[in-house]
C-alpha atoms as a PDB file:
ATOM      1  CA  UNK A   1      42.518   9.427 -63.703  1.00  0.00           C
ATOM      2  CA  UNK A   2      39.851  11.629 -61.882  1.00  0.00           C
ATOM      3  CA  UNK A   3      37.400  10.110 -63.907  1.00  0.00           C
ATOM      4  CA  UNK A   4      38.099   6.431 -63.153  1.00  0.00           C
ATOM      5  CA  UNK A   5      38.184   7.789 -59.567  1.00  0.00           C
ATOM      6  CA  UNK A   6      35.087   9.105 -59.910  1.00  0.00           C
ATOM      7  CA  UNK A   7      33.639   5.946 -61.178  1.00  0.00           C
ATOM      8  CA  UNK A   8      34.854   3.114 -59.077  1.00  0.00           C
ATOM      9  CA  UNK A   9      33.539   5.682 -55.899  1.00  0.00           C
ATOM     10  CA  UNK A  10      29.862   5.652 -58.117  1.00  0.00           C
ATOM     11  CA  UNK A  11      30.014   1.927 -58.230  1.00  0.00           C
ATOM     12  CA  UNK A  12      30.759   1.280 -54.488  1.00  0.00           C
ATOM     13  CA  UNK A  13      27.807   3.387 -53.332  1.00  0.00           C
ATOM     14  CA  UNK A  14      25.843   1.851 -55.714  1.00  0.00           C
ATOM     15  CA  UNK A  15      26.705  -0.879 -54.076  1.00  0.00           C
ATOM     16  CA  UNK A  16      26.279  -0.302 -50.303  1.00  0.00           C
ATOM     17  CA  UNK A  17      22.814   0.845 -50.729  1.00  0.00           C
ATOM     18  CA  UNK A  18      22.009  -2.231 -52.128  1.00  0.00           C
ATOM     19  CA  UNK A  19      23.115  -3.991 -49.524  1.00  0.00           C
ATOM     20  CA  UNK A  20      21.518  -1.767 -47.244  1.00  0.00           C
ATOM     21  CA  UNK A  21      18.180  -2.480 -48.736  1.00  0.00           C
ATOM     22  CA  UNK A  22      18.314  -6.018 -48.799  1.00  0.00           C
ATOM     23  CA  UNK A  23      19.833  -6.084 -44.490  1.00  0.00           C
ATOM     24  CA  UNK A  24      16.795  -3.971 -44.146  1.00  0.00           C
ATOM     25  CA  UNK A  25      14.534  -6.363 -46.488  1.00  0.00           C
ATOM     26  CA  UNK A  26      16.069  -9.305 -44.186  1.00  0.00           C
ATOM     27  CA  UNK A  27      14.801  -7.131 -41.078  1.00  0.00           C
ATOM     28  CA  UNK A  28      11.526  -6.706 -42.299  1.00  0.00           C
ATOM     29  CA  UNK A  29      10.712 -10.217 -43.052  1.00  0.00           C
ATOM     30  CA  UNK A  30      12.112 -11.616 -40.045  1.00  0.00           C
ATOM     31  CA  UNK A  31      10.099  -9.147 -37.701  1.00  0.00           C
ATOM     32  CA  UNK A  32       6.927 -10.290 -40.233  1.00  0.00           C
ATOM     33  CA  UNK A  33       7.538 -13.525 -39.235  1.00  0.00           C
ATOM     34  CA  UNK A  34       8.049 -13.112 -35.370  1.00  0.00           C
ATOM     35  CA  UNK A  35       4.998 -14.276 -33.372  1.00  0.00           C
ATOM     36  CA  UNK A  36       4.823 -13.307 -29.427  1.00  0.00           C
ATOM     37  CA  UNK A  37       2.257 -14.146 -27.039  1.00  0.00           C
ATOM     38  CA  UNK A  38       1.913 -11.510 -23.707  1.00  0.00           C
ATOM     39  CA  UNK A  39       0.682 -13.109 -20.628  1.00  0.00           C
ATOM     40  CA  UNK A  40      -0.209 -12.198 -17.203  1.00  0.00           C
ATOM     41  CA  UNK A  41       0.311 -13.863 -13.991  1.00  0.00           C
ATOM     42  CA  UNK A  42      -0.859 -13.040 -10.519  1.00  0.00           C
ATOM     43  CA  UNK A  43       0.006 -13.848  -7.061  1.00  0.00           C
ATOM     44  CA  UNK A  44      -1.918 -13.261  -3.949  1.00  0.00           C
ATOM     45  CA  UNK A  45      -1.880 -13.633  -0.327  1.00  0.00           C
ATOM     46  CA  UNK A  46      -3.909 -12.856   2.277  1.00  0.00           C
ATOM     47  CA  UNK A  47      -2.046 -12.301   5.639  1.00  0.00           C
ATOM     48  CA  UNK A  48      -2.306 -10.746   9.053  1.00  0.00           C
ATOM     49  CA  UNK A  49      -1.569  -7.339   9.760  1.00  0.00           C
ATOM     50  CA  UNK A  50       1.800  -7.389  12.184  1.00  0.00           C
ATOM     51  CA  UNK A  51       1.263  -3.127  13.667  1.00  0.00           C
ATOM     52  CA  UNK A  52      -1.513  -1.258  14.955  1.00  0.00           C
ATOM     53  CA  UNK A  53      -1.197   2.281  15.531  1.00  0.00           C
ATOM     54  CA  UNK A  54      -4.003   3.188  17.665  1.00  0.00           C
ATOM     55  CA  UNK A  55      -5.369   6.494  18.263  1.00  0.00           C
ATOM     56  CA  UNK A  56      -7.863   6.557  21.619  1.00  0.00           C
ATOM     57  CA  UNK A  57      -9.027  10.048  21.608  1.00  0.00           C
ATOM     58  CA  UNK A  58     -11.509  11.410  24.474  1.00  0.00           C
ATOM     59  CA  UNK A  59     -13.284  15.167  24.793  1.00  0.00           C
ATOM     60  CA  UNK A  60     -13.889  17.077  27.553  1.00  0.00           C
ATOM     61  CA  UNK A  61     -15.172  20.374  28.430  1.00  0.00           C
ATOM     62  CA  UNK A  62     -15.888  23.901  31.268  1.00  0.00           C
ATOM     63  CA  UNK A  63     -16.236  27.266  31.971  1.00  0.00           C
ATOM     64  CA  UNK A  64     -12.867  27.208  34.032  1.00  0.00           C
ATOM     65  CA  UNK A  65     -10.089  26.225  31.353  1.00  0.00           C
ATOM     66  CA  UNK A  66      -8.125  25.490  34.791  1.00  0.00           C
ATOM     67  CA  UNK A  67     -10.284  22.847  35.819  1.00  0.00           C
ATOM     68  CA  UNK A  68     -10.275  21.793  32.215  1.00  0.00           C
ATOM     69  CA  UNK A  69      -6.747  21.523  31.706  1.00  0.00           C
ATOM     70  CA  UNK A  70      -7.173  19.577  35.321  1.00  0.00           C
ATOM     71  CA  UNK A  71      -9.425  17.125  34.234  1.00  0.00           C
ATOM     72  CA  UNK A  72      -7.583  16.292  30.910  1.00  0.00           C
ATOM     73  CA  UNK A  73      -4.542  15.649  32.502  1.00  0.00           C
ATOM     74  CA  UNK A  74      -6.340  13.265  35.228  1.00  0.00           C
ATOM     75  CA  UNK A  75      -8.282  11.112  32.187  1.00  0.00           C
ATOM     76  CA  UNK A  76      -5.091  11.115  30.545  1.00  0.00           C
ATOM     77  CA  UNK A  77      -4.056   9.285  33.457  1.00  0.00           C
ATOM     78  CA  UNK A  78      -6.734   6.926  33.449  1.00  0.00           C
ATOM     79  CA  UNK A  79      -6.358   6.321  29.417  1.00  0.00           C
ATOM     80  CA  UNK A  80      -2.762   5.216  30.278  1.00  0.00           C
ATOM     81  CA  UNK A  81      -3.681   2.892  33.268  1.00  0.00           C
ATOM     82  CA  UNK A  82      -6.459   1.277  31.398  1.00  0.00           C
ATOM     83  CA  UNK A  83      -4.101   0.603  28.313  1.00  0.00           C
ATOM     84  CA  UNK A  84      -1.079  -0.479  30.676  1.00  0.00           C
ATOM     85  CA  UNK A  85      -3.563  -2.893  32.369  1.00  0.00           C
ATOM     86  CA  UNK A  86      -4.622  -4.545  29.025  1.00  0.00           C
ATOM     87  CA  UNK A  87      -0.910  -5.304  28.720  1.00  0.00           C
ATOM     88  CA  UNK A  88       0.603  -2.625  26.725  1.00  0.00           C
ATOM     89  CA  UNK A  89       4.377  -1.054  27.619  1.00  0.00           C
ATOM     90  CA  UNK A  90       4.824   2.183  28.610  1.00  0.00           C
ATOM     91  CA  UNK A  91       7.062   2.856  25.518  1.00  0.00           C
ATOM     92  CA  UNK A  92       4.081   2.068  23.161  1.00  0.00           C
ATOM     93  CA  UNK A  93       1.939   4.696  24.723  1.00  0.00           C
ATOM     94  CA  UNK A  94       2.759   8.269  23.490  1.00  0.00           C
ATOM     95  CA  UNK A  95       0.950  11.310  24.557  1.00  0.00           C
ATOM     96  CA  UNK A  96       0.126  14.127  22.014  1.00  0.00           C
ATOM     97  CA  UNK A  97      -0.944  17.848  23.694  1.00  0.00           C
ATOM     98  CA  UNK A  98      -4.521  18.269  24.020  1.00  0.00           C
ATOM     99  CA  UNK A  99      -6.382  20.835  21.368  1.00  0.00           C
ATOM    100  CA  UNK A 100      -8.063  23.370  24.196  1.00  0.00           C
ATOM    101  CA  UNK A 101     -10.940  25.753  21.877  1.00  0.00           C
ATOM    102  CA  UNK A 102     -12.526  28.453  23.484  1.00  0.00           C
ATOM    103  CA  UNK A 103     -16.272  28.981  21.989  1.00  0.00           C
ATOM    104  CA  UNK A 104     -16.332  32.686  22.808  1.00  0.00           C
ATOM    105  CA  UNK A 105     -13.097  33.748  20.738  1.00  0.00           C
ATOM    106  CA  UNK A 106     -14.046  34.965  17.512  1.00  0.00           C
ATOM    107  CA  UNK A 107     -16.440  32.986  16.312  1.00  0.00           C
ATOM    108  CA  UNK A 108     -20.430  32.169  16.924  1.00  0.00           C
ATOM    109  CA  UNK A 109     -21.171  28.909  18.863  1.00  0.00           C
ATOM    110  CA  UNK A 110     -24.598  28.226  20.143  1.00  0.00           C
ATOM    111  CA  UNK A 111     -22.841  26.332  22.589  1.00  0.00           C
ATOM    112  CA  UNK A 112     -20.617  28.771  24.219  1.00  0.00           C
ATOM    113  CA  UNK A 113     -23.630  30.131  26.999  1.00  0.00           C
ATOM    114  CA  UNK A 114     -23.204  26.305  28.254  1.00  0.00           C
ATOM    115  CA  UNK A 115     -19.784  25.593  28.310  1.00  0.00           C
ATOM    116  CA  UNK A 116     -16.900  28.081  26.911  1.00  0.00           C
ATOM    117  CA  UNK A 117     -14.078  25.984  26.910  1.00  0.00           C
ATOM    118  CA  UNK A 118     -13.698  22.548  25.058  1.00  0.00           C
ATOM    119  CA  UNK A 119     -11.099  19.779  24.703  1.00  0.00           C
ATOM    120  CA  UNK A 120      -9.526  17.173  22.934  1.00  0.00           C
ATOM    121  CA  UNK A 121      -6.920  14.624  23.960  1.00  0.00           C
ATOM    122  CA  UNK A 122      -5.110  11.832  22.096  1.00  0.00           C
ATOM    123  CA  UNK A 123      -3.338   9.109  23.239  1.00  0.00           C
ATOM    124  CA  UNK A 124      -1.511   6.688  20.268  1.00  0.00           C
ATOM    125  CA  UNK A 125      -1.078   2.924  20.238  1.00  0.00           C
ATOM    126  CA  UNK A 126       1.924   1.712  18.846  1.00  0.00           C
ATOM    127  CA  UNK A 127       2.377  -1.707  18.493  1.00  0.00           C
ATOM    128  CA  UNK A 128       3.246  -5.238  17.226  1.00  0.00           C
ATOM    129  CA  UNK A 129       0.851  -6.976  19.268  1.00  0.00           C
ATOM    130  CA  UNK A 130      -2.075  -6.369  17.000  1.00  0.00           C
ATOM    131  CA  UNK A 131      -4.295  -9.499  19.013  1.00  0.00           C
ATOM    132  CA  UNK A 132      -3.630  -6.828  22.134  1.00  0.00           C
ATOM    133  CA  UNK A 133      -5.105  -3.855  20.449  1.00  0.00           C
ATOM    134  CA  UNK A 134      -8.604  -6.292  18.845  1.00  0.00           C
ATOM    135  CA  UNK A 135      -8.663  -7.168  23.161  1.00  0.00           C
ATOM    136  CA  UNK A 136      -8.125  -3.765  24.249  1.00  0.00           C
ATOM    137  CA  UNK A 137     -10.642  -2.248  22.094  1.00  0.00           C
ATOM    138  CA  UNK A 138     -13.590  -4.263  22.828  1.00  0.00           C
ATOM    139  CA  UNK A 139     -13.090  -3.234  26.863  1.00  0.00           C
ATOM    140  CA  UNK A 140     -13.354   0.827  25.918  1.00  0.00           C
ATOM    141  CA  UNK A 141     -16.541   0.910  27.394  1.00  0.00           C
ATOM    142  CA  UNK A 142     -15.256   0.335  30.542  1.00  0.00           C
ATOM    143  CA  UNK A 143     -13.572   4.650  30.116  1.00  0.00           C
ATOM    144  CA  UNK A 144     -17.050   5.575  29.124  1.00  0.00           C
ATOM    145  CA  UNK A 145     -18.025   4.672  32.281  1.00  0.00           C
ATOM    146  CA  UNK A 146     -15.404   5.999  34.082  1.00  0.00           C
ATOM    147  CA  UNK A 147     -16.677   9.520  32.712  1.00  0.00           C
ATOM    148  CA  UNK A 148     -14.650   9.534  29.820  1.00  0.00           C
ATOM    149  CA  UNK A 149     -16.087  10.268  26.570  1.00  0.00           C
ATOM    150  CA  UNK A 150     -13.993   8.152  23.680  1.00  0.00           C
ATOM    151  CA  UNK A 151     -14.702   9.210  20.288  1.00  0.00           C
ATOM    152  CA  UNK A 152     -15.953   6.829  17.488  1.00  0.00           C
ATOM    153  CA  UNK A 153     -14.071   5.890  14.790  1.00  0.00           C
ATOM    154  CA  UNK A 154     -13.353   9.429  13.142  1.00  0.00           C
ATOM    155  CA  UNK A 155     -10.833   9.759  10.139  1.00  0.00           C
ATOM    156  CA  UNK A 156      -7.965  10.757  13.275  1.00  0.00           C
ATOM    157  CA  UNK A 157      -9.416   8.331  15.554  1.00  0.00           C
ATOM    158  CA  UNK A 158      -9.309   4.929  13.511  1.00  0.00           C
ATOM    159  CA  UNK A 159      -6.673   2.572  14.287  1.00  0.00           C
ATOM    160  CA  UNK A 160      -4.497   1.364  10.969  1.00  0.00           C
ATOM    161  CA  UNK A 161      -3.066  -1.712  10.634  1.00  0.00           C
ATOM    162  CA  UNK A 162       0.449  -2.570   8.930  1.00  0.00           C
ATOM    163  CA  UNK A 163       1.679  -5.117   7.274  1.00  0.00           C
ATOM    164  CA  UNK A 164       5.557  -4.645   7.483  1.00  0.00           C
ATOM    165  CA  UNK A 165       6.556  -8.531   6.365  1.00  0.00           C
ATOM    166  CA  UNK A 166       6.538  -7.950   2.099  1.00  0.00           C
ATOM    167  CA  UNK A 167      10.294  -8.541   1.613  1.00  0.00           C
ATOM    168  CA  UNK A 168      10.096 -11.941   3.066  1.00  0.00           C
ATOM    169  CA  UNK A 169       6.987 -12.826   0.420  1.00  0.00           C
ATOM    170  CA  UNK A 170       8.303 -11.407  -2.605  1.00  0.00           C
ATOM    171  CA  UNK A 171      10.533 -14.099  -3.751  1.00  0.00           C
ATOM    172  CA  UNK A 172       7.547 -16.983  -3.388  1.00  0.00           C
ATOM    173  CA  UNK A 173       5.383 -14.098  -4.769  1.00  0.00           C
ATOM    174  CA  UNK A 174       7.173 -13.363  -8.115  1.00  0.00           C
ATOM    175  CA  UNK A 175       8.201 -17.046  -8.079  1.00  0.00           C
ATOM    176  CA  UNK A 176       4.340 -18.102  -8.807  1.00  0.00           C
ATOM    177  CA  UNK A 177       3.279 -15.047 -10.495  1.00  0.00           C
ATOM    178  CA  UNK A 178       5.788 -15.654 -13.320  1.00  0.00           C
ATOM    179  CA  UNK A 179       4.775 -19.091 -12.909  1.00  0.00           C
ATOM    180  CA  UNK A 180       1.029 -18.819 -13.924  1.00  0.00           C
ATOM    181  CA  UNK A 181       1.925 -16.314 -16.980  1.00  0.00           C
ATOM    182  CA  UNK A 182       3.807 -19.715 -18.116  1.00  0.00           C
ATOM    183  CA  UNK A 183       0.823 -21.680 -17.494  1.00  0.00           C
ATOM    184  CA  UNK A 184      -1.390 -19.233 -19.362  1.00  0.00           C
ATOM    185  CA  UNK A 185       1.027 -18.953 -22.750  1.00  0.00           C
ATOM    186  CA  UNK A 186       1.415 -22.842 -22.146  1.00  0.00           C
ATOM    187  CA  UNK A 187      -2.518 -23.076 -22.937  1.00  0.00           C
ATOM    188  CA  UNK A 188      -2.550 -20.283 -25.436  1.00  0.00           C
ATOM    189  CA  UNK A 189       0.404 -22.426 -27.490  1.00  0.00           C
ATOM    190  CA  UNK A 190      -1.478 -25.278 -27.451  1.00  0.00           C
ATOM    191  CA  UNK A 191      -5.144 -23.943 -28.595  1.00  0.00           C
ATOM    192  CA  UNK A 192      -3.002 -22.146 -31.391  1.00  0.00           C
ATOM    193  CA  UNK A 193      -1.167 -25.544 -32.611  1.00  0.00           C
ATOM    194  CA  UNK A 194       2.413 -23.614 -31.254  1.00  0.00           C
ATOM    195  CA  UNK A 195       5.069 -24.463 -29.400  1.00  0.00           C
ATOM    196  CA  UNK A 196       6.131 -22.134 -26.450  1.00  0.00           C
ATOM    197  CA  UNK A 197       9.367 -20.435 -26.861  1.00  0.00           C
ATOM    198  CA  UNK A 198      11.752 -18.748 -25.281  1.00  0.00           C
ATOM    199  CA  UNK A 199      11.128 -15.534 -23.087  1.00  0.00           C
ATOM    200  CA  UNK A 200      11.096 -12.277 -25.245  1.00  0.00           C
ATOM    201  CA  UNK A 201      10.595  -9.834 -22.130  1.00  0.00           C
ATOM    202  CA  UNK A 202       9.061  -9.745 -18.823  1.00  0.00           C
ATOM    203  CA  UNK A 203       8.367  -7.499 -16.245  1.00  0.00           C
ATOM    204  CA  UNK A 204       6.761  -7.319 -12.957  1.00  0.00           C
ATOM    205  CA  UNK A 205       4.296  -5.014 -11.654  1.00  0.00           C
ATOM    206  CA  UNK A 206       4.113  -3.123  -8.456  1.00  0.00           C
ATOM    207  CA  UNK A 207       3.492  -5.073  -5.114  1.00  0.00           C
ATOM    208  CA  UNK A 208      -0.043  -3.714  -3.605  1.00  0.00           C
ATOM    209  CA  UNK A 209      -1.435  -4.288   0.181  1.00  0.00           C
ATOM    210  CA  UNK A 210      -4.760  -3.446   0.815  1.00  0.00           C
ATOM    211  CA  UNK A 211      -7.696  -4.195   3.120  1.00  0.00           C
ATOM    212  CA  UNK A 212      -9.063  -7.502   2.713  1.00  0.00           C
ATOM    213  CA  UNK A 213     -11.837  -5.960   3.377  1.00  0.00           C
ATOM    214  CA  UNK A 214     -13.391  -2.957   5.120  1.00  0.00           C
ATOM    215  CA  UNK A 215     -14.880  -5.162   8.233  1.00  0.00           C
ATOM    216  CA  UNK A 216     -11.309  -6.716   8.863  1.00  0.00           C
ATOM    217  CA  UNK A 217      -8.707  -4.072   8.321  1.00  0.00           C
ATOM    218  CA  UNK A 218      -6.348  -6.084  10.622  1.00  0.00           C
ATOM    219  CA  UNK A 219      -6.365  -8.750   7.612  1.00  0.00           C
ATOM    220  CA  UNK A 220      -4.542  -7.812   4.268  1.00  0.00           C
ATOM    221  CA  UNK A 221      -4.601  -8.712   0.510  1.00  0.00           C
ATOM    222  CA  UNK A 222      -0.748  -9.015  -0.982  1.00  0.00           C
ATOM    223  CA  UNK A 223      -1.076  -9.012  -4.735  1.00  0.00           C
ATOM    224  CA  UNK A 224       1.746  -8.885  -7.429  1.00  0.00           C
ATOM    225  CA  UNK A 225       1.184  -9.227 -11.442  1.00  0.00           C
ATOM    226  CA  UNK A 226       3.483 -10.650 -13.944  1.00  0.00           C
ATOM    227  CA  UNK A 227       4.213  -9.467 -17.660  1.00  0.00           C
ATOM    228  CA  UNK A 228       5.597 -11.956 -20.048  1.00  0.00           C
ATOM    229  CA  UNK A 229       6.282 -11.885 -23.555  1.00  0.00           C
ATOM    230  CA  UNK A 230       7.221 -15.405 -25.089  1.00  0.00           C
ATOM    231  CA  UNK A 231       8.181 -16.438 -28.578  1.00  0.00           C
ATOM    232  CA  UNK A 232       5.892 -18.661 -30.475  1.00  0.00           C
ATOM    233  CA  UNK A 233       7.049 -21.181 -33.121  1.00  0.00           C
ATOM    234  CA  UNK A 234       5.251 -23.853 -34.962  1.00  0.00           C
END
């Protein structure tokens, strides 16, 4: 009895291995015969910036840190004025505490036998009215002559622009991107004597803003690309 047990249990995994090999024959064949195109579609748009943040910083320095301290606060007052007259709101202006270094405290200065004490003062910009700021800027001059000295466009005194509007593009965005990835496989299935199938896989890149370019900060490049795997059949 054991022995016809033994046989019949031979036969069946005799048999289940052969049908493994031939499911995994089937598998083999029907990969071999699977033919997939991958495309790429892009999207871009170039649009205006809709926030400056606008650093104006000035430097001053003395021999009394009193008067210095004295005269900051005054041009601080004249910073705001001139920024309130070009038709900014009080609430976009913000203040930041001046950086006061005194040349004769620790360190060698050649400067220090002229004037000991010497300061920096920032105020920011922030704003939506980014038309405002391109005004605003092109009066500075008009501090300098007042006596203040406005520093050029350091790394922490160049205004950036933002572009805060990228939800509302990416539907149109992705909509067009996945678009021209059909157009593309549409041409490659033609030169190749296919027909386009269905989609295999897709996927969609990262959305990127930059600088349109380095003269016009205030206008940026939106770009999106577009992955797409589609079946080919004859």
């Amino acid at each position: 009895m054991q022995h016809h047990q033994w046989l019949a249990a031979a036969i069946l995994s005799t048999g289940l291995i052969a049908a493994a090999a031939v499911v995994g024959n089937a598998v083999l064949d029907f990969r071999a015969m699977e033919r997939v195109v991958q495309v790429k579609g892009l999207s871009e748009r170039e649009v205006a910036a809709d926030m400056v943040i606008w650093p104006v910083k000035f430097t001053d320095a003395d021999n009394d840190l009193s008067k210095l301290v004295a005269s900051i606060e005054r041009k601080n007052e004249q910073v705001q004025a001139f920024l309130k007259l070009q038709g900014f709101a009080a609430t976009e202006i913000s203040v930041a505490p001046p950086q006061i270094v005194d040349r004769q405290a620790g360190y060698f200065d050649p400067n220090a036998r002229q004037l000991r004490y010497s300061a920096s003062s920032t105020l920011t910009v922030y704003s939506k009215n980014v038309d405002l700021a391109h005004q605003a800027m092109t009066r500075l001059l008009e501090l300098s002559k007042g006596g203040i000295a406005i520093a050029g466009q350091d790394y922490d005194s160049k205004a950036e622009f933002i572009f805060n509007g990228l939800n509302e593009l990416k539907p149109d965005m992705i909509e067009e991107a996945t678009r021209n990835a059909r157009e593309v496989a549409t041409k490659f299935a033609a030169d190749s004597d296919s027909r386009l199938g269905k989609i295999k896989a897709a996927s969609q890149g990262q959305f990127s803003i930059s600088d349109r370019d380095s003269n016009t900060p205030y206008i940026k490049k939106v770009r999106v690309v577009a992955t797409v795997d589609y079946y080919l059949s004859d």
